[in-house]
Protein backbone atom coordinates (compact mmCIF):
# COMPACT_ATOMS: atom_id res chain seq x y z
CA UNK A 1 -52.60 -51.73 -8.40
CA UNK A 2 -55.34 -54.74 -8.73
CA UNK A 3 -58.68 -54.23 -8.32
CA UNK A 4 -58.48 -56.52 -5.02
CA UNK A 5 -56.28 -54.23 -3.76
CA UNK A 6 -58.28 -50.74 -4.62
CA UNK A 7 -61.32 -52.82 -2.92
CA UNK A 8 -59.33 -52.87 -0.23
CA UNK A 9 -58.06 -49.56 0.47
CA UNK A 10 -61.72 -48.42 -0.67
CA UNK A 11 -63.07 -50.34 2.83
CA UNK A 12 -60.42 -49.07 4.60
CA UNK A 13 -61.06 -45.68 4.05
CA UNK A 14 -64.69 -46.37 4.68
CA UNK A 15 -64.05 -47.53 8.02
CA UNK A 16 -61.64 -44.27 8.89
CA UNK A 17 -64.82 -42.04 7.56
CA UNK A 18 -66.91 -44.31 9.90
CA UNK A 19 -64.28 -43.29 13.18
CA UNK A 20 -66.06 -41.78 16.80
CA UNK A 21 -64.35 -40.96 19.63
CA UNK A 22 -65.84 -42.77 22.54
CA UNK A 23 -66.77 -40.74 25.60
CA UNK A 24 -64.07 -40.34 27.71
CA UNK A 25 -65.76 -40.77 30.65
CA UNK A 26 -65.95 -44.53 29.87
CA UNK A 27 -62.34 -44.79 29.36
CA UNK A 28 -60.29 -47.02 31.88
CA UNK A 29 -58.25 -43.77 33.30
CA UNK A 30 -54.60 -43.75 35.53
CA UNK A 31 -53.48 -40.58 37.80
CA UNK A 32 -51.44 -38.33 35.92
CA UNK A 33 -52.57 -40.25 32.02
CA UNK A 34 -55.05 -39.66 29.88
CA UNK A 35 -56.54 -41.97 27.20
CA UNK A 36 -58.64 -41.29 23.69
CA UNK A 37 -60.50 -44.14 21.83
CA UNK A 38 -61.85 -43.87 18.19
CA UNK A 39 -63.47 -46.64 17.15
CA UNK A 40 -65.17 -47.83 13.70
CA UNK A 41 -66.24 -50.85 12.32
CA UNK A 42 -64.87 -54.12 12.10
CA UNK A 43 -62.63 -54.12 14.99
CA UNK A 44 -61.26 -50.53 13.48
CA UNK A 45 -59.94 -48.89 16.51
CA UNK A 46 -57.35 -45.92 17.59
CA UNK A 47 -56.38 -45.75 20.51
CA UNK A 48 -54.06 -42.82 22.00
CA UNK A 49 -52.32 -42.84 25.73
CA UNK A 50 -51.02 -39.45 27.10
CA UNK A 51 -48.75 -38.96 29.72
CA UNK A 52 -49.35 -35.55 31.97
CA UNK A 53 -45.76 -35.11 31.80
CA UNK A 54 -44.20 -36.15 28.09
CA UNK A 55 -47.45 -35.74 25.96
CA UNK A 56 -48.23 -38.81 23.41
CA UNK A 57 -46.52 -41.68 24.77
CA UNK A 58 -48.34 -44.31 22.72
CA UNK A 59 -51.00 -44.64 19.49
CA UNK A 60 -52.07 -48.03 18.99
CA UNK A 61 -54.43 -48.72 15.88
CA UNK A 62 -55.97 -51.83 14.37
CA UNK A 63 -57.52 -52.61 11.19
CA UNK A 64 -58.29 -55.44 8.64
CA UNK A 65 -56.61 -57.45 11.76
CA UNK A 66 -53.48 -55.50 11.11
CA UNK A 67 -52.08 -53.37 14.17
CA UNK A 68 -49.52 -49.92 13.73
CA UNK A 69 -47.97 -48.59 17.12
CA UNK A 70 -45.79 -46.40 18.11
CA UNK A 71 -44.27 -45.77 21.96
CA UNK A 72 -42.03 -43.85 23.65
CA UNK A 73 -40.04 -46.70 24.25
CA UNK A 74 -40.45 -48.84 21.09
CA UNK A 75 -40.20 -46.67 18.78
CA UNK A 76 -43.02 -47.80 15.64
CA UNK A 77 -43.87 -51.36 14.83
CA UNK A 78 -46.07 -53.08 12.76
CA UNK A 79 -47.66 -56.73 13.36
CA UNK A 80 -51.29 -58.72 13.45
CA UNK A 81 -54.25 -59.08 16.00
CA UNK A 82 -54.23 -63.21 16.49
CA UNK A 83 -57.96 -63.87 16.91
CA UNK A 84 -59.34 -65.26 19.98
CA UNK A 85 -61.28 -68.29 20.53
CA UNK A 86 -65.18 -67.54 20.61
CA UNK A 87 -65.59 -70.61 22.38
CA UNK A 88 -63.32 -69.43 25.05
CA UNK A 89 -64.11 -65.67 25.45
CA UNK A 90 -63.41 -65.67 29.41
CA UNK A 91 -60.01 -67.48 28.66
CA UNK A 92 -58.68 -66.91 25.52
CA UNK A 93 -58.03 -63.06 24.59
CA UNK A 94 -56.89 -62.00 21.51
CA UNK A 95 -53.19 -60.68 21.50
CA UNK A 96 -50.93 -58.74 19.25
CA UNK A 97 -47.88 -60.67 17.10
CA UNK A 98 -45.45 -57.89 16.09
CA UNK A 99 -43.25 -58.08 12.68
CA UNK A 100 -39.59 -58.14 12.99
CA UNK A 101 -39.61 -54.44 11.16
CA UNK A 102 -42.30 -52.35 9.89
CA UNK A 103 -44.54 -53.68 7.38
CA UNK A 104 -45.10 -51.22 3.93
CA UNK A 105 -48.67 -52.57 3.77
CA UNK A 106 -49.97 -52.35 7.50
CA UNK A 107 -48.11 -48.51 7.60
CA UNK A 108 -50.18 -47.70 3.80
CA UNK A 109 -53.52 -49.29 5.73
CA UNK A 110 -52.88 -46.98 8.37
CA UNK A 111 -52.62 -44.21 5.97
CA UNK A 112 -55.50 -44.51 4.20
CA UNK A 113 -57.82 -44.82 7.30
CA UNK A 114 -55.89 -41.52 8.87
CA UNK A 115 -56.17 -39.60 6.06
CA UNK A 116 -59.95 -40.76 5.81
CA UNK A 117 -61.14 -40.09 9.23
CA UNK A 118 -63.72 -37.36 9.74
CA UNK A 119 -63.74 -35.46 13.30
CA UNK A 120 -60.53 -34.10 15.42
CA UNK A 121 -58.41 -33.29 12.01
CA UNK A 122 -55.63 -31.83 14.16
CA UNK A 123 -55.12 -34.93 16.37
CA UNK A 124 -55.18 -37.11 13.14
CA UNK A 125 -52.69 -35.50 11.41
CA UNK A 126 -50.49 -35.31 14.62
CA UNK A 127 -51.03 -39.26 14.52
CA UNK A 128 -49.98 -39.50 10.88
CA UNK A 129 -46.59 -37.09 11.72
CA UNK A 130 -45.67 -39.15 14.93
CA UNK A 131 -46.37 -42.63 12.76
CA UNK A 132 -44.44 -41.38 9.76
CA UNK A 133 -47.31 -41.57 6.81
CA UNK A 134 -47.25 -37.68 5.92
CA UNK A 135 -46.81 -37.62 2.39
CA UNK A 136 -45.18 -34.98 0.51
CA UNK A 137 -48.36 -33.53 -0.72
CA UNK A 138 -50.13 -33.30 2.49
């Protein structure tokens, strides 16, 4: 592994120690769903969407401006958060660009932050089971 690389996963697991729910009473919320945010630095952000009748039905997190999500309907999927324009901020939103199949290095990102992040152990690891980055020694 290069040293760029061990920086990297070093900041990324910085950012999942640095992850705090957000109160829920700020949260945008729908009859019969129920949304959790965890943010962190640097645009580091989980989000989680519950449905009062199915449970989970989506996790959507972003970091380093990679994005790992998982839905009901989808299944998981990998891709990257395409900057908006600062110029345009009322315009010109940032959206997501997914891969054609999951990426090994936006999934390992995802890992590292999960496995880093201080707080609600029990829903984290629930995240890392539904996204598929259990490893055998966990």
């Amino acid at each position: 592994m290069s040293a760029l690389h061990k920086a990297l996963l070093a900041s990324v697991a910085d950012k999942g120690s640095r992850l705090r729910e957000v109160r829920k009473d700020l949260l945008r919320q729908k009859p019969g769903q129920t949304q959790r945010w965890f943010q962190g630095p640097d645009g580091c952000d989980l989000f989680l969407w519950y449905d009062e009748r199915r449970g989970l039905s989506q996790i959507q997190l972003t970091v380093e401006q990679r994005v790992v999500e998982w839905t009901l309907a989808e299944g998981l999927r990998t891709g990257r958060v395409v900057a908006f324009n600062p110029l345009r901020p009322l315009t010109d939103q940032s959206r997501l660009e997914f891969d054609a199949r999951p990426d090994g290095d936006a999934l390992e990102l995802a890992r590292v932050l999960l496995e880093s992040a201080q707080g609600d152990e029990l829903t984290f690891m629930l995240v890392r089971k539904q996204l598929g980055l259990i490893r055998k020694t966990d």
